[in-house]
C-alpha atoms as a PDB file:
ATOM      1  CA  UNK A   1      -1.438 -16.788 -18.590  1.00  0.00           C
ATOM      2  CA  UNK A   2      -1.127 -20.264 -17.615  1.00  0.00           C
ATOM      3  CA  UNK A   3       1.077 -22.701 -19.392  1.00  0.00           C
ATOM      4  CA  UNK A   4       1.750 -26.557 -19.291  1.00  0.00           C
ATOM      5  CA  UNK A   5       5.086 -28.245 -19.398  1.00  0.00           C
ATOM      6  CA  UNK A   6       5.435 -31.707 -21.435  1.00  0.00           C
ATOM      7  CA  UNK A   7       6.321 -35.080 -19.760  1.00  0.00           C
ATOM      8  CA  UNK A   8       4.080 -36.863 -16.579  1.00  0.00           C
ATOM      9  CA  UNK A   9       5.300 -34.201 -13.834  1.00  0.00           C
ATOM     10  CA  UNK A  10       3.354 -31.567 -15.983  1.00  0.00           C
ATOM     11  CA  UNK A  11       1.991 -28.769 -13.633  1.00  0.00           C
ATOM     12  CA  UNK A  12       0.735 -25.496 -14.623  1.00  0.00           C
ATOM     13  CA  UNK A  13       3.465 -22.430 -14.864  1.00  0.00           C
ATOM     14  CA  UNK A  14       1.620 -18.627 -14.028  1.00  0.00           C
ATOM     15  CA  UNK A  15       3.984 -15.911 -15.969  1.00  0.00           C
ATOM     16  CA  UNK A  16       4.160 -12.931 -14.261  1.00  0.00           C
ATOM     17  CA  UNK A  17       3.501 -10.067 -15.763  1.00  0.00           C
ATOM     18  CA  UNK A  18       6.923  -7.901 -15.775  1.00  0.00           C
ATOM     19  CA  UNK A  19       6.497  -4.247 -14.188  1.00  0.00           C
ATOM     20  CA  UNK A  20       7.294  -1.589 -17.027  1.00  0.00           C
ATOM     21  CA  UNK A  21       8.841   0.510 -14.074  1.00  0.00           C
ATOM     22  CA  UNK A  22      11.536   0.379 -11.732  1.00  0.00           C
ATOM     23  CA  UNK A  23      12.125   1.116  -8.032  1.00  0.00           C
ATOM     24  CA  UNK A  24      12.979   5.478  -7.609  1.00  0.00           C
ATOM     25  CA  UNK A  25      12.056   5.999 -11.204  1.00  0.00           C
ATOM     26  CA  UNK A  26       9.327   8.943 -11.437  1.00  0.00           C
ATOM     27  CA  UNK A  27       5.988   7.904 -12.353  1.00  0.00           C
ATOM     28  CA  UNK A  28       2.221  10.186 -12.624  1.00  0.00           C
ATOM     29  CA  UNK A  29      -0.645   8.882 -11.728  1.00  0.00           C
ATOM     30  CA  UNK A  30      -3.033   9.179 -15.134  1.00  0.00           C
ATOM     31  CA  UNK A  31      -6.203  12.197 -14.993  1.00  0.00           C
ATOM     32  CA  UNK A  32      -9.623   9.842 -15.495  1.00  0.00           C
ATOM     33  CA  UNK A  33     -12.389  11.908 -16.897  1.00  0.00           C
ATOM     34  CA  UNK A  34     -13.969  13.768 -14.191  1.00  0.00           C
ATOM     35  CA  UNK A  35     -11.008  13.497 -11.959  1.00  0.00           C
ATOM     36  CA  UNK A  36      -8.254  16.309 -11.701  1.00  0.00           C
ATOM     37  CA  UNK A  37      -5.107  15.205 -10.915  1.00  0.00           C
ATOM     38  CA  UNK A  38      -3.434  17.281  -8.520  1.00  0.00           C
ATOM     39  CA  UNK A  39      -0.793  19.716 -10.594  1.00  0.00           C
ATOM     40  CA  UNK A  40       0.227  16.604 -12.310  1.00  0.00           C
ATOM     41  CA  UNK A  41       1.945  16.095  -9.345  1.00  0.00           C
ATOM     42  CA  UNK A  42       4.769  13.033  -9.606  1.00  0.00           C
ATOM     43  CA  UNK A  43       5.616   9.782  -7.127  1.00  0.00           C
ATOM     44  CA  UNK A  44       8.650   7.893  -6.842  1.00  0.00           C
ATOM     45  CA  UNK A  45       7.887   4.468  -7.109  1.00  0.00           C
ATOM     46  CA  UNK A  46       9.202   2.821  -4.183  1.00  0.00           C
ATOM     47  CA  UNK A  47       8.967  -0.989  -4.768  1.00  0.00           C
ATOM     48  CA  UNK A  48       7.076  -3.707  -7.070  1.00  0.00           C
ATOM     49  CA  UNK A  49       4.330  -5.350  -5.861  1.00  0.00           C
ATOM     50  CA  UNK A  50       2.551  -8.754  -6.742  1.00  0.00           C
ATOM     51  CA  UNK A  51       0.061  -8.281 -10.103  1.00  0.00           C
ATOM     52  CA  UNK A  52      -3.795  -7.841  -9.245  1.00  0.00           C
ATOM     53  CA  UNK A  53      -6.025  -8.758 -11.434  1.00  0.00           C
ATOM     54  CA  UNK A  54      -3.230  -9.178 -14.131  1.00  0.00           C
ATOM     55  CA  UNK A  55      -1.861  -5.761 -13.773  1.00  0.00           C
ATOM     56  CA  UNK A  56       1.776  -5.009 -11.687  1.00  0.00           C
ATOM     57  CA  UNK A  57       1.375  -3.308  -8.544  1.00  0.00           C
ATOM     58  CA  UNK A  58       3.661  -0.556  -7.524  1.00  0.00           C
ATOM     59  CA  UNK A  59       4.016   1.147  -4.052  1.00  0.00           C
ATOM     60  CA  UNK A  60       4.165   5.015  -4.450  1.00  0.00           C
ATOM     61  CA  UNK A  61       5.033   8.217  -2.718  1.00  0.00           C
ATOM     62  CA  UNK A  62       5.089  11.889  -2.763  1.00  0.00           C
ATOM     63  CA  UNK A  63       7.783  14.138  -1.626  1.00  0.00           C
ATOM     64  CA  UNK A  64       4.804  16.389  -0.562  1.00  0.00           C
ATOM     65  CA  UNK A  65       3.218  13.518   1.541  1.00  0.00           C
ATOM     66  CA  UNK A  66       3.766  11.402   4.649  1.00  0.00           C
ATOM     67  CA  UNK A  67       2.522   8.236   3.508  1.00  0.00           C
ATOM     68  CA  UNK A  68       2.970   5.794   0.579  1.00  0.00           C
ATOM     69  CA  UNK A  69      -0.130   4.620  -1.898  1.00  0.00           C
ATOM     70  CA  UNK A  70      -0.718   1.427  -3.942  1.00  0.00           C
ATOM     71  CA  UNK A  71      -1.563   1.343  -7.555  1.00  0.00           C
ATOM     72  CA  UNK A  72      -1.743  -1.010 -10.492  1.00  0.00           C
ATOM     73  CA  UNK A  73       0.277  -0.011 -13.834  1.00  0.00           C
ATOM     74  CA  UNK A  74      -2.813   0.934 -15.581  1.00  0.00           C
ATOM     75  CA  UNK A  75      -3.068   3.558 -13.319  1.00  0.00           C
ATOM     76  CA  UNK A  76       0.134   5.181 -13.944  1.00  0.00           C
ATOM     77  CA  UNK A  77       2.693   7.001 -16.836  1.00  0.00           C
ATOM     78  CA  UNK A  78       6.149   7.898 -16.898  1.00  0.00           C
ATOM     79  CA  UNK A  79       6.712  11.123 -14.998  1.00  0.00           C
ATOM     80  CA  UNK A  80       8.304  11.952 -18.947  1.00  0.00           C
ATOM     81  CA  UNK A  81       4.642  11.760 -20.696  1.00  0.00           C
ATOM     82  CA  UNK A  82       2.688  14.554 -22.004  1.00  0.00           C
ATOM     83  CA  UNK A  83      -0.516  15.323 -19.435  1.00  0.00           C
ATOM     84  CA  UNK A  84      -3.332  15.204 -22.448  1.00  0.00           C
END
């Protein structure tokens, strides 16, 4: 969302979408129709990342991997939410 600030030095202010979760909280990636997630196996977010395409980024990781994934919000749930 853009927004403009009153008076002659008026230049256009980008809010940030805010991340709805924090650095080591435990997140699951969602199941997509046609996709199986893997045991609804859980990731430790491991920092925020800059929004794409409006969405908050997030860094991920498994304790059952060696290596860290990116993904948007939309893509993930609190490690506390029912897999439907």
């Amino acid at each position: 969302m853009i927004r403009f600030t009153k008076g002659p030095a008026s230049t256009p202010r980008v809010e940030k979408p805010s991340h709805r979760f924090t650095v080591g909280q435990m997140v699951r990636i969602r199941s997509r129709i046609g996709m199986a997630v893997k045991d609804a196996e859980t990731f430790h977010v491991k920092a925020t990342l800059p929004a794409k395409d409006g969405s908050p980024q997030y860094r991920i990781r498994s304790d059952r991997e060696n290596h860290e994934r990116v993904t948007t919000e939309d893509n993930l749930e609190g490690a506390e939410a029912v897999a439907e």
